[in-house]
C-alpha atoms as a PDB file:
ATOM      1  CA  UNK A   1      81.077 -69.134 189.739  1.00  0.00           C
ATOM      2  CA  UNK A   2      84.560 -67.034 190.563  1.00  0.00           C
ATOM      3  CA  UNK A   3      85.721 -67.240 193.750  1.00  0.00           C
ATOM      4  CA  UNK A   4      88.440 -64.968 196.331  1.00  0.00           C
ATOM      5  CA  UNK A   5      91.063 -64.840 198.070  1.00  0.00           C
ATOM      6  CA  UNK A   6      88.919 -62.039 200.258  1.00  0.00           C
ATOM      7  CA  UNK A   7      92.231 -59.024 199.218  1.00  0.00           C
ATOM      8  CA  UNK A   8      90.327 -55.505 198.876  1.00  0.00           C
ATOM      9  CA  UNK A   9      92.720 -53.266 198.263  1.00  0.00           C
ATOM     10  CA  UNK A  10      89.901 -50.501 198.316  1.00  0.00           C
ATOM     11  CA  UNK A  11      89.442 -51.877 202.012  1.00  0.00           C
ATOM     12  CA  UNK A  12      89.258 -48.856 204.647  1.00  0.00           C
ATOM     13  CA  UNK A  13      92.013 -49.675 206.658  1.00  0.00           C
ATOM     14  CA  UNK A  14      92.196 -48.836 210.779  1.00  0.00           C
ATOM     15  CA  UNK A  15      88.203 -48.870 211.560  1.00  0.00           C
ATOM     16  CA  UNK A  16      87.258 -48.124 215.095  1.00  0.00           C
ATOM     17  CA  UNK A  17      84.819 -50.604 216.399  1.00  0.00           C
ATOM     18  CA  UNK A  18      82.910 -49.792 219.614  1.00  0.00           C
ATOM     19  CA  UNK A  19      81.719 -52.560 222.272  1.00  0.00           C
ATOM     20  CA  UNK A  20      79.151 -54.545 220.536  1.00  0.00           C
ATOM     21  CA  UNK A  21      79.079 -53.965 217.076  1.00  0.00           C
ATOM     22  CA  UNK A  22      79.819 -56.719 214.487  1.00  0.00           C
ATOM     23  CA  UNK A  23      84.142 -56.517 213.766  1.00  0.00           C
ATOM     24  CA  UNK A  24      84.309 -57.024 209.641  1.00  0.00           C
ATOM     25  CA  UNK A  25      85.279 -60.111 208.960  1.00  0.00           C
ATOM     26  CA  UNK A  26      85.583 -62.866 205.555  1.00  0.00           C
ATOM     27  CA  UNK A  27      81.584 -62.100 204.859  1.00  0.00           C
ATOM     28  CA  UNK A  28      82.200 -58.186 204.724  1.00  0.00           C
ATOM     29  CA  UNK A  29      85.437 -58.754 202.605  1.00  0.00           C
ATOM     30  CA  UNK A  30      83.698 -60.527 200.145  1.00  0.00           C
ATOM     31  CA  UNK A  31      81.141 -58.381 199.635  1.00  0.00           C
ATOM     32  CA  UNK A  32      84.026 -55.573 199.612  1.00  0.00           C
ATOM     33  CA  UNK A  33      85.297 -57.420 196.742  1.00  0.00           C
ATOM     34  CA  UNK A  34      81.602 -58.021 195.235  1.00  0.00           C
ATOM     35  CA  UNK A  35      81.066 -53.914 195.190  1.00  0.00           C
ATOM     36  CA  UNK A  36      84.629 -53.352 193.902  1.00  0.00           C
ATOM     37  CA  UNK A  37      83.062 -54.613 190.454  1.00  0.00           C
ATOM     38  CA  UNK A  38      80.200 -52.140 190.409  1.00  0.00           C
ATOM     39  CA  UNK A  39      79.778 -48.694 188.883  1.00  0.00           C
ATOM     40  CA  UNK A  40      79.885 -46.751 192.008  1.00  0.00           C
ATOM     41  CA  UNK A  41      80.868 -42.861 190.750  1.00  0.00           C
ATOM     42  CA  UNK A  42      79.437 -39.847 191.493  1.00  0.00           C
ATOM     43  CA  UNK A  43      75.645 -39.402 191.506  1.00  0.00           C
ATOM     44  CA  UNK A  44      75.256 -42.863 192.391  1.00  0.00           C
ATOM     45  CA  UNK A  45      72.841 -43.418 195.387  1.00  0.00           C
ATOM     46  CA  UNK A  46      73.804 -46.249 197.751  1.00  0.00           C
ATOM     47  CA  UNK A  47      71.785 -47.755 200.842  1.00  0.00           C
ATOM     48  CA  UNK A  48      73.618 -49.929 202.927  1.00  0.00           C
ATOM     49  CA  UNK A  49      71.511 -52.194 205.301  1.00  0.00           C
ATOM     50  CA  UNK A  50      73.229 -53.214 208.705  1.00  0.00           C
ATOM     51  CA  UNK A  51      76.205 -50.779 208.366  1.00  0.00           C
ATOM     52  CA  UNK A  52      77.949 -52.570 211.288  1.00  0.00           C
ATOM     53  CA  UNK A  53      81.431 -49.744 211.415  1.00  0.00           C
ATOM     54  CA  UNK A  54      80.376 -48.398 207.984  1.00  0.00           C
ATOM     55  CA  UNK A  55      83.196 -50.217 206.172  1.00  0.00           C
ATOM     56  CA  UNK A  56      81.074 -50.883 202.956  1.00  0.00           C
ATOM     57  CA  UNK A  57      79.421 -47.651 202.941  1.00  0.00           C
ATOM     58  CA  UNK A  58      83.055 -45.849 203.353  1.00  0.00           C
ATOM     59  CA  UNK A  59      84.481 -47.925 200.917  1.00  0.00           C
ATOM     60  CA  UNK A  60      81.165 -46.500 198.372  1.00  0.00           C
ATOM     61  CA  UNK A  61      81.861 -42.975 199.692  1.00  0.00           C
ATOM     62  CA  UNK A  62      85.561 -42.859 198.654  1.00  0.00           C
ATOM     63  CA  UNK A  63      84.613 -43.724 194.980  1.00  0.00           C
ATOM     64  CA  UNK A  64      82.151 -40.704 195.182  1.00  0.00           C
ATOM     65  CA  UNK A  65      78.983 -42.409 195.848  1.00  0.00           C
ATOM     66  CA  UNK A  66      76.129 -40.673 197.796  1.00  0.00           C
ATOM     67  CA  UNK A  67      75.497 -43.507 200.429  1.00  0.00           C
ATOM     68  CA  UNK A  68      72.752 -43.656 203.213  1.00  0.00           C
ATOM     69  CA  UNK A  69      73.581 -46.207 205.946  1.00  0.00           C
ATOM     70  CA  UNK A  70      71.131 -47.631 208.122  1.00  0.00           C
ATOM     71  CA  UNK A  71      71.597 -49.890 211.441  1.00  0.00           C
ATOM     72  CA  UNK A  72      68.782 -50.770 214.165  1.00  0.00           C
ATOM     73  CA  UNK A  73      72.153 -50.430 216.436  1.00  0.00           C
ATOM     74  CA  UNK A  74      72.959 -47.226 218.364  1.00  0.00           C
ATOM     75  CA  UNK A  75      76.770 -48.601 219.119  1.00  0.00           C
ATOM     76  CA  UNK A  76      77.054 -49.520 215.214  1.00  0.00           C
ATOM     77  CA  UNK A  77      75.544 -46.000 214.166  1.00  0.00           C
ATOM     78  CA  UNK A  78      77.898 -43.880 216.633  1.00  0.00           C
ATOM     79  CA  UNK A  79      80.914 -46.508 214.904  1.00  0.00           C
ATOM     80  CA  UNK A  80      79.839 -46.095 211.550  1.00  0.00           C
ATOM     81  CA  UNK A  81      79.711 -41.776 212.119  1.00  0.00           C
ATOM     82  CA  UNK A  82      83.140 -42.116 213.934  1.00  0.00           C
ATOM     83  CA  UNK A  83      84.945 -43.755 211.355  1.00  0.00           C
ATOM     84  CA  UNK A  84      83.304 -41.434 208.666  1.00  0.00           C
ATOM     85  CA  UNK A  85      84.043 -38.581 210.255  1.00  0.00           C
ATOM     86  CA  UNK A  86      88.251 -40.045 210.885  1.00  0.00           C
ATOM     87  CA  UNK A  87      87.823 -40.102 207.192  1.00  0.00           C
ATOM     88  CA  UNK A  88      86.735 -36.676 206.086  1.00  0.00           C
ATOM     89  CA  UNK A  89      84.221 -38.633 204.184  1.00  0.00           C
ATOM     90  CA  UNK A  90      80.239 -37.631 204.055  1.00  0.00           C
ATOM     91  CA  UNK A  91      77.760 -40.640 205.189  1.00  0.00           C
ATOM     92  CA  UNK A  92      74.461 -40.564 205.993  1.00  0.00           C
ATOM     93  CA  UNK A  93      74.474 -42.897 209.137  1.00  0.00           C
ATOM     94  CA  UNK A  94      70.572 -43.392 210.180  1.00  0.00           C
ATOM     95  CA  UNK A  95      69.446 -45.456 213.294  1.00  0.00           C
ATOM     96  CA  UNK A  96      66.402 -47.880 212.860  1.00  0.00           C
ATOM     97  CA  UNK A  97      64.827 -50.236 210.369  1.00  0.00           C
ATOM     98  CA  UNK A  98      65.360 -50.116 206.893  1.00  0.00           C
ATOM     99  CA  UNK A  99      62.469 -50.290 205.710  1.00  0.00           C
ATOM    100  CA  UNK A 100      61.035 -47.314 207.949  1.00  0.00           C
ATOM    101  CA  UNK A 101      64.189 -45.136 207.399  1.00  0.00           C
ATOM    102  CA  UNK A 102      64.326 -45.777 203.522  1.00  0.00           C
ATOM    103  CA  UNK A 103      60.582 -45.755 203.312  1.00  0.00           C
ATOM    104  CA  UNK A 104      59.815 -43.605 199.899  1.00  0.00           C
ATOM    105  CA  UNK A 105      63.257 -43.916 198.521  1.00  0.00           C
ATOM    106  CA  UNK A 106      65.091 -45.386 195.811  1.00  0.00           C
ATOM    107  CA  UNK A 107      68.683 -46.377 195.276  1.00  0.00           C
ATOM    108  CA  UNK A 108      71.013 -47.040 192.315  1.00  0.00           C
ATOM    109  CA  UNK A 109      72.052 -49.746 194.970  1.00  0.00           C
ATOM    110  CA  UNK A 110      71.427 -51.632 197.817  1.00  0.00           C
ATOM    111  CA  UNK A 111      74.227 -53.531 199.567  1.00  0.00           C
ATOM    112  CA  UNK A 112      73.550 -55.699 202.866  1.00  0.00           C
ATOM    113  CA  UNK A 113      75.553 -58.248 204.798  1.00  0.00           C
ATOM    114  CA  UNK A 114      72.307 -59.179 207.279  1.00  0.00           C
ATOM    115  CA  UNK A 115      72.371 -61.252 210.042  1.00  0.00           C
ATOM    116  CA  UNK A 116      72.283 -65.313 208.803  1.00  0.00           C
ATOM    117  CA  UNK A 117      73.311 -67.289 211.288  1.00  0.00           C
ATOM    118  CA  UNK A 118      70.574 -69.935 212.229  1.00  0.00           C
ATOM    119  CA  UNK A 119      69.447 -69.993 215.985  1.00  0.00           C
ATOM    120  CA  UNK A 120      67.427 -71.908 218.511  1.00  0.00           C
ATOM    121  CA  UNK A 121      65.224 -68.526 219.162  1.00  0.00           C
ATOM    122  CA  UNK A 122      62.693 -68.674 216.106  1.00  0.00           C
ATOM    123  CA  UNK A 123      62.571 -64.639 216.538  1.00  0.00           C
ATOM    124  CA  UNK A 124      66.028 -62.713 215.693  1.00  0.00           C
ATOM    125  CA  UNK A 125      67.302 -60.933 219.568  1.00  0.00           C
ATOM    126  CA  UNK A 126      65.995 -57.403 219.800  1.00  0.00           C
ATOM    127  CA  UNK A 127      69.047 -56.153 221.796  1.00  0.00           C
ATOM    128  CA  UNK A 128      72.668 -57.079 222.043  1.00  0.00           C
ATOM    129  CA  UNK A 129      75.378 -57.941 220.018  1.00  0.00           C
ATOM    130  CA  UNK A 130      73.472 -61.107 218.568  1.00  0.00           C
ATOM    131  CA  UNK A 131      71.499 -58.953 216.626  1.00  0.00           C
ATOM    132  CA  UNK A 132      74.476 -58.632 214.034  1.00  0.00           C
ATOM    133  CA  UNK A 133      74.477 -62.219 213.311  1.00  0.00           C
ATOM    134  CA  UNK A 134      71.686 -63.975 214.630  1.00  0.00           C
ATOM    135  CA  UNK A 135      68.314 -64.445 212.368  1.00  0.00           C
ATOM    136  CA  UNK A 136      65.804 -67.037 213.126  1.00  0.00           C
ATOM    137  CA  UNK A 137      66.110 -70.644 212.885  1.00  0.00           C
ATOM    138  CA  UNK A 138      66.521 -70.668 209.412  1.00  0.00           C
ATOM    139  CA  UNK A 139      68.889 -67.705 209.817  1.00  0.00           C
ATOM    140  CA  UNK A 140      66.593 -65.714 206.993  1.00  0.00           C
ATOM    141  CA  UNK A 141      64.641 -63.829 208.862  1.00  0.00           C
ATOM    142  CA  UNK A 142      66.454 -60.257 207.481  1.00  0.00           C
ATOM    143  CA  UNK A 143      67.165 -62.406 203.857  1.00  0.00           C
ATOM    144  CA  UNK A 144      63.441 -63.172 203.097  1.00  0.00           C
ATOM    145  CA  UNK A 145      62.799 -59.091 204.036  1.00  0.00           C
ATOM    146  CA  UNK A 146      65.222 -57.799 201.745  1.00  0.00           C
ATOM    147  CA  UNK A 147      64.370 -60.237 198.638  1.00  0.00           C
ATOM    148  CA  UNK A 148      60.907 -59.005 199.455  1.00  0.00           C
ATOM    149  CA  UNK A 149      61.611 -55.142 199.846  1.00  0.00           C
ATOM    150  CA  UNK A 150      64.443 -55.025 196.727  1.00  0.00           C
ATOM    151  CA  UNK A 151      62.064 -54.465 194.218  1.00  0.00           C
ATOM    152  CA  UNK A 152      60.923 -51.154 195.974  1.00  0.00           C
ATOM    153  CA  UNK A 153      63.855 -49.756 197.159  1.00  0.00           C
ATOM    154  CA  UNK A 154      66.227 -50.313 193.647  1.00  0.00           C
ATOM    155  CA  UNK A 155      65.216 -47.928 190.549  1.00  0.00           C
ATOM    156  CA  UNK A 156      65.004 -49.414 187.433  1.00  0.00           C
ATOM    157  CA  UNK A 157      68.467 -50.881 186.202  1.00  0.00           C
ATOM    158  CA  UNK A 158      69.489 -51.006 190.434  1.00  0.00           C
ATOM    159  CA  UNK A 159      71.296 -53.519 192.146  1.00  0.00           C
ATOM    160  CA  UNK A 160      71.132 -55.377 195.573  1.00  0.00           C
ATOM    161  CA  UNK A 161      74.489 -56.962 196.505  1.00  0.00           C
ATOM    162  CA  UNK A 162      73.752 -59.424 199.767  1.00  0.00           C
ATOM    163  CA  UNK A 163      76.044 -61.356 201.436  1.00  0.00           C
ATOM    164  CA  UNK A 164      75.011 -64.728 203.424  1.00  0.00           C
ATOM    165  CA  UNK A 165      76.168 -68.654 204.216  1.00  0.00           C
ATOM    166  CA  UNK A 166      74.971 -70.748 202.251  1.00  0.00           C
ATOM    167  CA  UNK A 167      73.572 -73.134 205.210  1.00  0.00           C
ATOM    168  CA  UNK A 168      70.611 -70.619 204.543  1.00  0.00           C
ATOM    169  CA  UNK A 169      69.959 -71.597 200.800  1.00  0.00           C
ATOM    170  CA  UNK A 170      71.554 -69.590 198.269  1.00  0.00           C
ATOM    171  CA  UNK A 171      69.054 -71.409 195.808  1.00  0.00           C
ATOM    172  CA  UNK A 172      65.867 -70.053 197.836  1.00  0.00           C
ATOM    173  CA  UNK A 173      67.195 -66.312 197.563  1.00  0.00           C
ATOM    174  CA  UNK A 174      67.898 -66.577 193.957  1.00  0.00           C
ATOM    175  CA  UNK A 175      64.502 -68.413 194.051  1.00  0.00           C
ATOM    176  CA  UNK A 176      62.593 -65.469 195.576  1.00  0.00           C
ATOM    177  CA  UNK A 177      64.531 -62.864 194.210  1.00  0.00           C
ATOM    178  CA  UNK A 178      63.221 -64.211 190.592  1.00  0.00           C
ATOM    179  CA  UNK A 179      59.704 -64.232 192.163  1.00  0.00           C
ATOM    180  CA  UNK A 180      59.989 -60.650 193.105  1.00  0.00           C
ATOM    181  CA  UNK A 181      61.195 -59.839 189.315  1.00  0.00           C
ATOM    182  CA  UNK A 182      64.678 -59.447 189.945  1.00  0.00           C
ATOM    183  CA  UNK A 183      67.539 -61.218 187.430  1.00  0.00           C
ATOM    184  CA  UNK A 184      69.388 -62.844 190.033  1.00  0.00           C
ATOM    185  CA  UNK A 185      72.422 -64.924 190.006  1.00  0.00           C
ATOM    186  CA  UNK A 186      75.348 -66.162 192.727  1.00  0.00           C
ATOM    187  CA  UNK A 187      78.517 -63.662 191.203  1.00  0.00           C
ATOM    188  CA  UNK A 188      81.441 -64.768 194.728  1.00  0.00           C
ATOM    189  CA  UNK A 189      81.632 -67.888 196.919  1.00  0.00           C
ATOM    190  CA  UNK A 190      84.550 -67.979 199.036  1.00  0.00           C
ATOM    191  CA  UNK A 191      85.052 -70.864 202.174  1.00  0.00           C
ATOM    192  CA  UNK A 192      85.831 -70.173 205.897  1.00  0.00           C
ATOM    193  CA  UNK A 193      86.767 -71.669 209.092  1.00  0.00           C
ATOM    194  CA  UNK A 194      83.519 -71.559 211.142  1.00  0.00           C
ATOM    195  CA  UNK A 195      83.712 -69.097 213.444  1.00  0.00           C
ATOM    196  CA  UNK A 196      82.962 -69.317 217.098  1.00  0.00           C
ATOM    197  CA  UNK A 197      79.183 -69.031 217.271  1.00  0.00           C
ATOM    198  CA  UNK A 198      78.503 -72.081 214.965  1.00  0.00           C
ATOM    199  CA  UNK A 199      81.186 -73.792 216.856  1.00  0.00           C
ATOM    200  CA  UNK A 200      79.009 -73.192 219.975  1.00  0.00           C
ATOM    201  CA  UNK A 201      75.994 -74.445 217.662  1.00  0.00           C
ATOM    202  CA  UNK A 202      77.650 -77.395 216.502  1.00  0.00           C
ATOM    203  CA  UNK A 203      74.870 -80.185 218.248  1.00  0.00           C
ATOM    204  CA  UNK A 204      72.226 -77.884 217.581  1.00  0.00           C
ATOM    205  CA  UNK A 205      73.219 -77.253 213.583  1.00  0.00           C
ATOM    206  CA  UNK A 206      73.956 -80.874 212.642  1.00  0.00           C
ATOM    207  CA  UNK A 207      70.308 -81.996 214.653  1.00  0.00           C
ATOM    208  CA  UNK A 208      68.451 -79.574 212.113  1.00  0.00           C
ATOM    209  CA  UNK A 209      70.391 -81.081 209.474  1.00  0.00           C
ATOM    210  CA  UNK A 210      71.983 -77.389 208.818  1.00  0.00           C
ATOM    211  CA  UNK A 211      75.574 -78.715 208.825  1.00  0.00           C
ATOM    212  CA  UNK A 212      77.099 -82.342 208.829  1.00  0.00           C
ATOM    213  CA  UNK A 213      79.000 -84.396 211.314  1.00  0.00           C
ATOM    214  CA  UNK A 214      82.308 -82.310 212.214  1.00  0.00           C
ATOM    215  CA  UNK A 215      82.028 -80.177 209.401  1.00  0.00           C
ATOM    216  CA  UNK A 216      84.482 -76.930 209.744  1.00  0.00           C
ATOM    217  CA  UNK A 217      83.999 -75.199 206.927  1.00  0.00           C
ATOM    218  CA  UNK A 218      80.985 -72.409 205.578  1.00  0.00           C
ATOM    219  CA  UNK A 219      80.739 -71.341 202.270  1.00  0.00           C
ATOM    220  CA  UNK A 220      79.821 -67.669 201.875  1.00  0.00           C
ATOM    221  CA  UNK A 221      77.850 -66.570 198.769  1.00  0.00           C
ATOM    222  CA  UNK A 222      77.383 -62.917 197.242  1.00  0.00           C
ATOM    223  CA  UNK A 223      74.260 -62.506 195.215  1.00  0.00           C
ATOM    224  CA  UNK A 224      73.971 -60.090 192.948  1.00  0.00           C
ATOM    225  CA  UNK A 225      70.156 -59.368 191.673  1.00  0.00           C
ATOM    226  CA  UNK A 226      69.159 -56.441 189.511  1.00  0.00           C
ATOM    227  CA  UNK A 227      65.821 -54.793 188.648  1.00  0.00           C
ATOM    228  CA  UNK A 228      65.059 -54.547 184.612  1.00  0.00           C
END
């Protein structure tokens, strides 16, 4: 599988990010690189879940695609609107769950870089800035949702484009991504310097046998799935 050097050159550059809300980082360049790939003109419907500052869904927007971005924060949804409207560009920034928001609707693609990170909490935070990144002690609380949910929010030929480490099991998306009909395959891997919250984890990752003895390094994975 390809790899990256994480260089976007489609990347929007100078995003405003209010207090709280997940700064883009080697995860949402990858999957900036993933989406560069795709057939994203106009009269292509997008659905970004967990828009964070709205980088992805900007970068979708500038190639002409009608994109509907949803968050379940209000400081990511103000961000996300903010840098939008900076741009001139038009985004449909909605606050809430995705699966309530998007309820009824279907998308040429779906694009999500949902909160992985494995925790001590077996339920994801319902407030704070943790919500961006934290997901259950498995850290696939959101995955196992959106592998479930893909089927009925893609149209026939769509695409979901998810980004996530794989200390959560790249092999058990693909695996229930299959289950749920989609053709689904690993397309990016890059590897990054753990940032500070595993650091923090470190005792806690390496007793549940999620990372080894001093490791330092995470590989991301982008996995691309379509529906036939």
């Amino acid at each position: 599988m390809p790899s990256t050097a994480l260089s976007v050159s489609a990347w929007p550059t100078g995003l405003i990010t209010l207090t709280g809300v997940y700064q883009p980082q080697a995860d949402t360049r990858l999957l900036a690189e993933a989406l560069t790939h795709e057939d994203l003109g106009p009269g292509k419907e997008l659905l970004e879940i967990g828009t964070g500052t709205g980088a992805l869904a900007l970068q979708a927007a500038a190639r002409g695609a009608r994109v509907t971005a949803v968050d379940v924060s209000w400081p990511a949804v103000a961000t996300a609107r903010l840098n939008a409207f900076r741009r001139r560009l038009p985004l449909r920034v909605l606050h809430g769950d995705y699966e309530t928001r998007a309820a009824g609707s279907r998308f040429d693609m779906v694009v999500s870089n949902p909160p992985y990170v494995p925790a001590p909490e077996s339920r994801p935070p319902s407030r704070g800035s943790a919500r961006a990144w934290d997901a259950g002690r498995d850290g696939r609380a959101v995955i196992d949702r959106i592998c479930a949910d893909a089927p009925a929010l893609l149209r026939s030929g769509g695409i979901l484009l998810m980004v996530h480490s794989a200390m959560c099991g790249a092999g058990e998306t693909l695996d229930r991504l299959a289950g749920a009909g989609l053709a689904a395959e690993v397309t990016l891997t890059a590897t990054v310097p753990w940032g500070p919250v595993l650091r923090s984890r470190r005792s806690w990752l390496e007793g549940q046998g999620l990372a080894a003895e001093a490791e330092e390094w995470e590989e991301l994975v982008v996995i691309r799935a379509q529906r036939p």
